[in-house]
N, C-alpha and C. Protein backbone atom coordinates (compact mmCIF):
# COMPACT_ATOMS: atom_id res chain seq x y z
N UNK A 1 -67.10 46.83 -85.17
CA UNK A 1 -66.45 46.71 -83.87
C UNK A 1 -64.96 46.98 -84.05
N UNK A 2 -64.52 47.74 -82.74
CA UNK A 2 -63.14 47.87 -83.33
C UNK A 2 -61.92 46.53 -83.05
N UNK A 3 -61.12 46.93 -83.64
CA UNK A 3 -60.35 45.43 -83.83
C UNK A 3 -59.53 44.97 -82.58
N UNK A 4 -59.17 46.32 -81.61
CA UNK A 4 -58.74 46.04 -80.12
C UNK A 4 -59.65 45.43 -79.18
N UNK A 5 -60.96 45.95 -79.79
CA UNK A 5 -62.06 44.88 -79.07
C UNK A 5 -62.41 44.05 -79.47
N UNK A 6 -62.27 43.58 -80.72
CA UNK A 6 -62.53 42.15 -80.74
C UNK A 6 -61.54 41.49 -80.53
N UNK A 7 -60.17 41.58 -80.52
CA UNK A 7 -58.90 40.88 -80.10
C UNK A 7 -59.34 40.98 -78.39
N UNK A 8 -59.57 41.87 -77.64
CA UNK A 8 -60.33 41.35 -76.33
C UNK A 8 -61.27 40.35 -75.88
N UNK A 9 -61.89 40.61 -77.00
CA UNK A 9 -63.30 39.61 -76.60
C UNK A 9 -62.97 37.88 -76.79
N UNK A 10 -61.98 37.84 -77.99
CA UNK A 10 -61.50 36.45 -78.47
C UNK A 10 -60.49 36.07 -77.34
N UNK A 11 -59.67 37.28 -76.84
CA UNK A 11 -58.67 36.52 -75.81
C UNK A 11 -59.49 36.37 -74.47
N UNK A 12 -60.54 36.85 -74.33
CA UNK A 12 -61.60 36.61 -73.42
C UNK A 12 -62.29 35.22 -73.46
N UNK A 13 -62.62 34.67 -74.40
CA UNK A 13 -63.11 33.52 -74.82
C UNK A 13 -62.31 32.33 -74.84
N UNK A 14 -61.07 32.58 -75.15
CA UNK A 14 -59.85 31.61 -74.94
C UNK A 14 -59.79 31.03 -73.69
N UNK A 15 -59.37 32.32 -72.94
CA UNK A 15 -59.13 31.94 -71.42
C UNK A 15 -60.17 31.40 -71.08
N UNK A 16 -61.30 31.42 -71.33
CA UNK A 16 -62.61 30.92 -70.41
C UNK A 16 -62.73 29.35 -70.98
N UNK A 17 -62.79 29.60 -72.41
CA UNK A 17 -62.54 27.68 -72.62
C UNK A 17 -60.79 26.84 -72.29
N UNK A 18 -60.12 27.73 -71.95
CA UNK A 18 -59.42 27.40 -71.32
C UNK A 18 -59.33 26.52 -69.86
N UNK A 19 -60.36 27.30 -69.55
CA UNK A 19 -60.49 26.95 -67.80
C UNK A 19 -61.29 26.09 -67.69
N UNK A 20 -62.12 25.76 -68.51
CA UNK A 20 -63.35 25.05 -68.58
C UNK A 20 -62.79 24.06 -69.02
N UNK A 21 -61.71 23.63 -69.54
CA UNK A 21 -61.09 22.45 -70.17
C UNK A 21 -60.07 21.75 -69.11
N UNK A 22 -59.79 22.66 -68.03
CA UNK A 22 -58.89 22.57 -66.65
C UNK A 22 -59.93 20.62 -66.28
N UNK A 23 -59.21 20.29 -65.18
CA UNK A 23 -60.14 19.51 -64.54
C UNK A 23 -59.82 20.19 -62.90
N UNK A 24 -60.89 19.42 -62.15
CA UNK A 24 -61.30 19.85 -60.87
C UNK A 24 -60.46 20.42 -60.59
N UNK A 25 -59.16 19.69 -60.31
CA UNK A 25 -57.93 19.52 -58.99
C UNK A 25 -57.24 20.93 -59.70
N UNK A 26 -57.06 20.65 -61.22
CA UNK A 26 -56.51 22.06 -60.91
C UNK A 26 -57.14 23.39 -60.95
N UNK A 27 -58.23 23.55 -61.08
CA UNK A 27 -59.40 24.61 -60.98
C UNK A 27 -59.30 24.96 -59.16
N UNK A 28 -59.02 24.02 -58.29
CA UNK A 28 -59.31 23.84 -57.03
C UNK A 28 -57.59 24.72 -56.72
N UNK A 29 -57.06 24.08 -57.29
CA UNK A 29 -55.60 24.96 -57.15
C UNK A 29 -55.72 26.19 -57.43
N UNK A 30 -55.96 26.58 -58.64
CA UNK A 30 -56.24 28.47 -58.77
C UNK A 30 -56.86 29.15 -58.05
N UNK A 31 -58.01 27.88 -57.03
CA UNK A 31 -58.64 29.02 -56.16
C UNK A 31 -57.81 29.14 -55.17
N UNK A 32 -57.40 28.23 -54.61
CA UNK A 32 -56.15 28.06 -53.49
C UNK A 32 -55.03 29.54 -53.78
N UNK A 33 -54.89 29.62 -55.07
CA UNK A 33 -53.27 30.62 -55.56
C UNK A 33 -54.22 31.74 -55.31
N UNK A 34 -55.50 32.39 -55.46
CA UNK A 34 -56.12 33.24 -55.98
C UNK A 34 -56.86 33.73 -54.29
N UNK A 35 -56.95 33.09 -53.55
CA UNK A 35 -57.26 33.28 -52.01
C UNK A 35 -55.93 33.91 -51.25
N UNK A 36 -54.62 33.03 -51.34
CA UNK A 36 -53.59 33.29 -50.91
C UNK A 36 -52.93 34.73 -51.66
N UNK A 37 -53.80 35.10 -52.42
CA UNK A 37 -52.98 36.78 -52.78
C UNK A 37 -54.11 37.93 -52.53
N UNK A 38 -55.15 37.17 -52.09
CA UNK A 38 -56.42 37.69 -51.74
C UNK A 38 -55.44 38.25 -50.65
N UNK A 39 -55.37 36.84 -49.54
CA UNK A 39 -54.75 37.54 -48.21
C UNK A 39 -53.49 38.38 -48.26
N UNK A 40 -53.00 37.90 -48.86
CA UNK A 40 -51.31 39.02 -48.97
C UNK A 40 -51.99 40.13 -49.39
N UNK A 41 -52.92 40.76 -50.69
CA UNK A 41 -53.09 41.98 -50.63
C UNK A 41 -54.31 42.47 -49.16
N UNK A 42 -55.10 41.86 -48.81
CA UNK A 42 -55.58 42.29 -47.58
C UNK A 42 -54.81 42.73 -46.34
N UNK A 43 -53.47 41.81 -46.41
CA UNK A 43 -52.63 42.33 -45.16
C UNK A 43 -51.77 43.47 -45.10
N UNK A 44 -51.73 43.51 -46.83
CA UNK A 44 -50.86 45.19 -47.09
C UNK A 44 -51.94 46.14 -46.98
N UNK A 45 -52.79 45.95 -46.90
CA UNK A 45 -54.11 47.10 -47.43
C UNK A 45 -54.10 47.10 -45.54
N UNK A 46 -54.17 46.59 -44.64
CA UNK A 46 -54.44 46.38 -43.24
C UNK A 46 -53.22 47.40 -42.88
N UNK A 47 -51.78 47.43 -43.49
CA UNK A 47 -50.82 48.62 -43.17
C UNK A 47 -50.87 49.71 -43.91
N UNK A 48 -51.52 49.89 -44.81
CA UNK A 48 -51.68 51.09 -45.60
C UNK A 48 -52.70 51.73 -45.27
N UNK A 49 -52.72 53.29 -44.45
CA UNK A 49 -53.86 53.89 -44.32
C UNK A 49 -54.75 54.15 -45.66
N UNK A 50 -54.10 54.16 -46.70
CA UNK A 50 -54.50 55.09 -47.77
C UNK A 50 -55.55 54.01 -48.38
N UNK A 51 -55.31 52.70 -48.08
CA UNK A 51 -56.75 51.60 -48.22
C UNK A 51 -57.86 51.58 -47.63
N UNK A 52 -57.74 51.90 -46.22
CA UNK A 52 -58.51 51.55 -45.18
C UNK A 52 -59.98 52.53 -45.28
N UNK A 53 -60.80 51.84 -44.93
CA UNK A 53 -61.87 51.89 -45.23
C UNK A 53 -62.88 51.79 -43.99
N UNK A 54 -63.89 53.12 -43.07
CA UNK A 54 -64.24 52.89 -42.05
C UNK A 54 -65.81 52.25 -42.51
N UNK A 55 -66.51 51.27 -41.66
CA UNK A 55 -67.42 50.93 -41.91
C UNK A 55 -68.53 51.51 -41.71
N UNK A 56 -69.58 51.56 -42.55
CA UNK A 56 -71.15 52.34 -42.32
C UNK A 56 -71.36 52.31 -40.93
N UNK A 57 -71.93 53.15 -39.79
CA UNK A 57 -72.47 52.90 -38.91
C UNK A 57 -73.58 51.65 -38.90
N UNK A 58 -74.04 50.87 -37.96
CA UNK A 58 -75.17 50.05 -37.73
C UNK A 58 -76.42 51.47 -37.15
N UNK A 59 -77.33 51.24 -37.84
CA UNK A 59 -78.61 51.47 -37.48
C UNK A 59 -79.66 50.73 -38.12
N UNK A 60 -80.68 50.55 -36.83
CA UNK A 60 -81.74 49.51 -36.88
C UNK A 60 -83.02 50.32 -37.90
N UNK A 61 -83.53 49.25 -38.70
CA UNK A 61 -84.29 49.88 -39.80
C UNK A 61 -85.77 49.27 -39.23
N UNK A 62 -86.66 50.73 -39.02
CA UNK A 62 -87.91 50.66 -38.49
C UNK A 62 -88.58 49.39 -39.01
């Protein structure tokens, strides 16, 4: 394996027992930080044509 990927995979593993070592309240906070940039990038993507995205038509399936 190469050694950039396993230095990925270990800093992959960190962070995850990282988070897992969090308790509730602040796990409940990152989702809170992680929603609130959800919306800030949804509201720039809402002024940027170059995001926007038209939806499939609806048609009814026999």
């Amino acid at each position: 394996m190469d050694a950039k990927l396993k230095k990925i995979l270990e800093s992959k593993r960190a962070l995850r027992r990282e988070l897992a070592a969090r308790t509730v309240g602040e796990k409940l906070r990152l989702l809170d930080a992680l929603r609130e940039r959800e919306l800030a990038i949804r509201g720039r993507a809402v002024h940027s044509s170059a995001l926007r995205e038209e939806p499939a038509p609806y048609t009814k399936q026999p």
